[in-house]
N, C-alpha and C. Protein backbone atom coordinates (compact mmCIF):
# COMPACT_ATOMS: atom_id res chain seq x y z
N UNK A 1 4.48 1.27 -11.09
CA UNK A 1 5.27 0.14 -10.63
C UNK A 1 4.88 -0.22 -9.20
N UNK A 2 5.20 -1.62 -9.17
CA UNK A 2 4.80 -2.09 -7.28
C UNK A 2 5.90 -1.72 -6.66
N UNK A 3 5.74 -1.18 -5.61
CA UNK A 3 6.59 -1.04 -4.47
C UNK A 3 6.23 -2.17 -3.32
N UNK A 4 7.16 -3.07 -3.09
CA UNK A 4 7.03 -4.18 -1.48
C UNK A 4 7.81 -3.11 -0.40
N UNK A 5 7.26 -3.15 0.36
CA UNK A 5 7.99 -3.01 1.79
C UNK A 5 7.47 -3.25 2.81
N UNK A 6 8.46 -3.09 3.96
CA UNK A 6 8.12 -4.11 5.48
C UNK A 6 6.85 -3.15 5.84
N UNK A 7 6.03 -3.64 6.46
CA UNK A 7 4.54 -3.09 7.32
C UNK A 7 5.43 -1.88 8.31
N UNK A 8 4.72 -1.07 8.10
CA UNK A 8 4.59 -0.23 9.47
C UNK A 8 3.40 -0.18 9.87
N UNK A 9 3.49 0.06 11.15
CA UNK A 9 1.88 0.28 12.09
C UNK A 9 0.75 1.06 11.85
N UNK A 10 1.48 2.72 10.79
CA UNK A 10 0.12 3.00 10.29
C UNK A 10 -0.04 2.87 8.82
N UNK A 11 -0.07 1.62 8.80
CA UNK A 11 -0.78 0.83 7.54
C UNK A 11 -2.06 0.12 7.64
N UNK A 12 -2.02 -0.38 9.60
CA UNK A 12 -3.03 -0.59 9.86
C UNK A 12 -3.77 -0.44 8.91
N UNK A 13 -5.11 0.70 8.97
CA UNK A 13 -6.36 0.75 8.34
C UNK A 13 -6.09 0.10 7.56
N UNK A 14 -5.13 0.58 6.19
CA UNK A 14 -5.48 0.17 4.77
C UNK A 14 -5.57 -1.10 4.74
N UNK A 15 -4.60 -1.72 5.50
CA UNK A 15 -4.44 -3.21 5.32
C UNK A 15 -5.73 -3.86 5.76
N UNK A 16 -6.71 -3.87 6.91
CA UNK A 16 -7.86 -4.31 7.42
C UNK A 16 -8.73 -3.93 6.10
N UNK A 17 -8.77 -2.56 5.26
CA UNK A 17 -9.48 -2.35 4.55
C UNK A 17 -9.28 -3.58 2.93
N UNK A 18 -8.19 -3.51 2.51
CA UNK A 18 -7.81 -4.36 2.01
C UNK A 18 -8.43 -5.63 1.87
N UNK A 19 -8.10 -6.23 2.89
CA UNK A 19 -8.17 -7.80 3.87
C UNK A 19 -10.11 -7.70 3.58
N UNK A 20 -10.43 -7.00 4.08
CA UNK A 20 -12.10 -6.78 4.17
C UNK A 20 -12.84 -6.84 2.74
N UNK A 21 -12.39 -6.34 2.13
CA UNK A 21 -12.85 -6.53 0.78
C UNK A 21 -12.49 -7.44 0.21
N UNK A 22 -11.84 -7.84 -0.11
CA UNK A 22 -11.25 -9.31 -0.79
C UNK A 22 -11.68 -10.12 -0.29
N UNK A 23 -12.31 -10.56 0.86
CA UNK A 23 -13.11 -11.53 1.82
C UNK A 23 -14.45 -11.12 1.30
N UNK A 24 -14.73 -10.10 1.14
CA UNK A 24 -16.37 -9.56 1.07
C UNK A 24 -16.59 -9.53 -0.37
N UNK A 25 -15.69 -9.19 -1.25
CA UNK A 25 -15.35 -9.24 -2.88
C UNK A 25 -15.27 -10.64 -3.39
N UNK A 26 -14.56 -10.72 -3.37
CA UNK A 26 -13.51 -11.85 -4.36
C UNK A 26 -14.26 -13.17 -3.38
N UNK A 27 -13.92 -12.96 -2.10
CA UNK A 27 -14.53 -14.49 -1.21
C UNK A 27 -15.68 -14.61 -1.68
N UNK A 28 -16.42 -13.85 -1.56
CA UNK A 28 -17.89 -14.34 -1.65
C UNK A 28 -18.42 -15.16 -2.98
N UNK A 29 -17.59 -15.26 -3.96
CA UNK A 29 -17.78 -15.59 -4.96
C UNK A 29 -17.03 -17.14 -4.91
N UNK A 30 -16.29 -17.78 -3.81
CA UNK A 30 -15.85 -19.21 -3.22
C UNK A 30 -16.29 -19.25 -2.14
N UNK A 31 -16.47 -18.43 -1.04
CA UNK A 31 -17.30 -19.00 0.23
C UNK A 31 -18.81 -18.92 0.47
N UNK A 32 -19.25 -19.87 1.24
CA UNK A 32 -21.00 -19.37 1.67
C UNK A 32 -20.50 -17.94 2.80
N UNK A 33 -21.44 -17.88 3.01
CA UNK A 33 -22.24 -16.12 3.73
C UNK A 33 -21.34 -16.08 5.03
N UNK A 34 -21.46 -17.93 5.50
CA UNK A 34 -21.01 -17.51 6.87
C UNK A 34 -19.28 -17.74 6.71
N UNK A 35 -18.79 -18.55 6.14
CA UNK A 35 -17.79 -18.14 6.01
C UNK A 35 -17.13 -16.68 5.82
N UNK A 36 -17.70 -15.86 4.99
CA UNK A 36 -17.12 -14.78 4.62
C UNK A 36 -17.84 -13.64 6.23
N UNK A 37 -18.66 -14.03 6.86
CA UNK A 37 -19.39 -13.43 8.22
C UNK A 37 -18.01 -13.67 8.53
N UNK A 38 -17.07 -14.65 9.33
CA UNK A 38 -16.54 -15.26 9.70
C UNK A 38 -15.00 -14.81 10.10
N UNK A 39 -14.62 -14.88 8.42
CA UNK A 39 -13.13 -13.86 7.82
C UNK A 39 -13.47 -12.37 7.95
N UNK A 40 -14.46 -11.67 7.82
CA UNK A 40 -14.46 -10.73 7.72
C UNK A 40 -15.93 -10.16 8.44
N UNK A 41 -16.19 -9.93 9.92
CA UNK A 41 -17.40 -9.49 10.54
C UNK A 41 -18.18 -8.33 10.04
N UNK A 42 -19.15 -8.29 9.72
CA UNK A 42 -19.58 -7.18 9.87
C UNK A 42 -19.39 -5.73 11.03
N UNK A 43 -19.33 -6.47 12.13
CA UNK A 43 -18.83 -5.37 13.34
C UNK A 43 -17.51 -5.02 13.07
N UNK A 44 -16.64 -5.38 12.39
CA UNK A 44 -15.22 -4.68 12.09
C UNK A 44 -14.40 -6.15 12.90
N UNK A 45 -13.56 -5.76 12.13
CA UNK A 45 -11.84 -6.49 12.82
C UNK A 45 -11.43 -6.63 14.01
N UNK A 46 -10.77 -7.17 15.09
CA UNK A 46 -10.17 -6.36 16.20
C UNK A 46 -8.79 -5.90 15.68
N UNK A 47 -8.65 -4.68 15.74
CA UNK A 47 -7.41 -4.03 14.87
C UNK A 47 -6.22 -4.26 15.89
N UNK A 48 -6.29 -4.34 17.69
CA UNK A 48 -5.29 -4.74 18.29
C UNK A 48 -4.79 -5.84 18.05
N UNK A 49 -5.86 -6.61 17.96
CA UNK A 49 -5.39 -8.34 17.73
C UNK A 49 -4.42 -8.18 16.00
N UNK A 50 -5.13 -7.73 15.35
CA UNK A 50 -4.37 -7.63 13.84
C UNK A 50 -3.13 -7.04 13.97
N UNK A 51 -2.73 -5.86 14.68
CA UNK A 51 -1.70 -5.22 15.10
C UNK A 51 -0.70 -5.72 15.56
N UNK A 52 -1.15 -6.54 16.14
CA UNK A 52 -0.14 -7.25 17.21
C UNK A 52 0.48 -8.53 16.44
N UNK A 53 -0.40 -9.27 15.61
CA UNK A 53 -0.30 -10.14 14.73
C UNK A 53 0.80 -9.73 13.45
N UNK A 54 0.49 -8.40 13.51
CA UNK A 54 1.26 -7.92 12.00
C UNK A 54 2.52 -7.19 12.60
N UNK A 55 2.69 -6.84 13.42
CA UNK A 55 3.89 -6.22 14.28
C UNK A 55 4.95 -7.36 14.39
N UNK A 56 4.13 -8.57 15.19
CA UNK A 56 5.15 -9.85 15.42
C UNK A 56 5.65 -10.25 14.49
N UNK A 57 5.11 -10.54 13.70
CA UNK A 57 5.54 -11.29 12.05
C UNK A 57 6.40 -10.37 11.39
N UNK A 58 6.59 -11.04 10.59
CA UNK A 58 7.41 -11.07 8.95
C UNK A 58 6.47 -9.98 8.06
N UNK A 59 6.16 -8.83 7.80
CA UNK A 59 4.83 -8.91 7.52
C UNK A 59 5.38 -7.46 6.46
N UNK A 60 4.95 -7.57 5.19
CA UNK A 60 5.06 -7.27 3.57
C UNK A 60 3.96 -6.66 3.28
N UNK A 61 4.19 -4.95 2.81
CA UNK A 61 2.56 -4.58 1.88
C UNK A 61 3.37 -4.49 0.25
N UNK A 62 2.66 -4.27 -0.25
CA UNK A 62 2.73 -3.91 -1.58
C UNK A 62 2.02 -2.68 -1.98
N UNK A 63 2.42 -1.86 -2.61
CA UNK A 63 1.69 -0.48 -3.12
C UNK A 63 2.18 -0.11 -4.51
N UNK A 64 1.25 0.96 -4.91
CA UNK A 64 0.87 1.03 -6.26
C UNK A 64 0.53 2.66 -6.37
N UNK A 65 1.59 3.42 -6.64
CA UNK A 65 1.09 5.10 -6.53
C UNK A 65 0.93 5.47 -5.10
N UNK A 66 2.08 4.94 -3.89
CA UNK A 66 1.53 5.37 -2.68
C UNK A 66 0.49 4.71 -2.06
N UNK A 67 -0.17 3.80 -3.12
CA UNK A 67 -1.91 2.73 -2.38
C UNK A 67 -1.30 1.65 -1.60
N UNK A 68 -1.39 0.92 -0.67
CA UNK A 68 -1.12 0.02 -0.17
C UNK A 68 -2.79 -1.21 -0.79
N UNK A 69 -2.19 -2.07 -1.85
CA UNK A 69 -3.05 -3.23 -2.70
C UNK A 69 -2.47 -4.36 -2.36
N UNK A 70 -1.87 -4.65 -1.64
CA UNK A 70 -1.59 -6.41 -0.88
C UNK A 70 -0.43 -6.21 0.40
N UNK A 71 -1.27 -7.26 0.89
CA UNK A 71 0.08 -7.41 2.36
C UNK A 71 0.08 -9.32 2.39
N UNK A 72 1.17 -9.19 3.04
CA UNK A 72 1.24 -10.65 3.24
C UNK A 72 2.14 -10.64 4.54
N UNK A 73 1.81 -11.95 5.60
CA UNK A 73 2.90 -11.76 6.22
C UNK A 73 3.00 -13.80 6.63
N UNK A 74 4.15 -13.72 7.47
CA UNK A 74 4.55 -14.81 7.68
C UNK A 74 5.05 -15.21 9.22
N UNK A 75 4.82 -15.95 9.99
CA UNK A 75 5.16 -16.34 11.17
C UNK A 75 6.69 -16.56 11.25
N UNK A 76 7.33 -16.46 12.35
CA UNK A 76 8.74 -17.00 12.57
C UNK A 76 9.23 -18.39 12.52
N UNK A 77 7.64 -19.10 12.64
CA UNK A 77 8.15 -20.53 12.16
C UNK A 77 7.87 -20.46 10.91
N UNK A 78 7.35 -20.24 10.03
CA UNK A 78 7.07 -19.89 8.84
C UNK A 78 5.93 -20.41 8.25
N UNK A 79 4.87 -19.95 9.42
CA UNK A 79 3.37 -20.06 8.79
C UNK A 79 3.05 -18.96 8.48
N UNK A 80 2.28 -19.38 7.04
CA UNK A 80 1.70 -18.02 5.76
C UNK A 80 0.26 -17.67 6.17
């Protein structure tokens, strides 16, 4: 069964890991190269900037056996 619950901070990784593949997976199969360069760098994420982004917000993982398999989050004005 899915479990939703609110983000905590060390979800970090999984969630960047997540986010990274599905851009590098699933995107690449709707974006060109540089788009997906773009969403998802090869040099890695900045995980402060993401942190800080996912701390402020509204911000939802989903898990599956303990896995964290989707996050979503939402701004206070309520951009998705």
């Amino acid at each position: 069964s899915v479990i939703i619950r609110r983000f905590i901070p060390s979800d970090l990784e999984k969630i960047l890991q997540v986010f990274e593949e599905a851009v590098r997976k699933v995107g690449a199969k709707y974006y060109d190269p540089e788009q997906v360069s773009a969403w998802a760098p090869k040099g890695g994420l900045d995980k402060e900037k993401w942190l800080q982004s996912l701390s402020q917000n509204i911000t939802y993982v989903a898990e599956i056996d303990g896995q964290i398999v989707a996050f979503g989050d939402m701004t206070s004005s309520g951009y998705i």
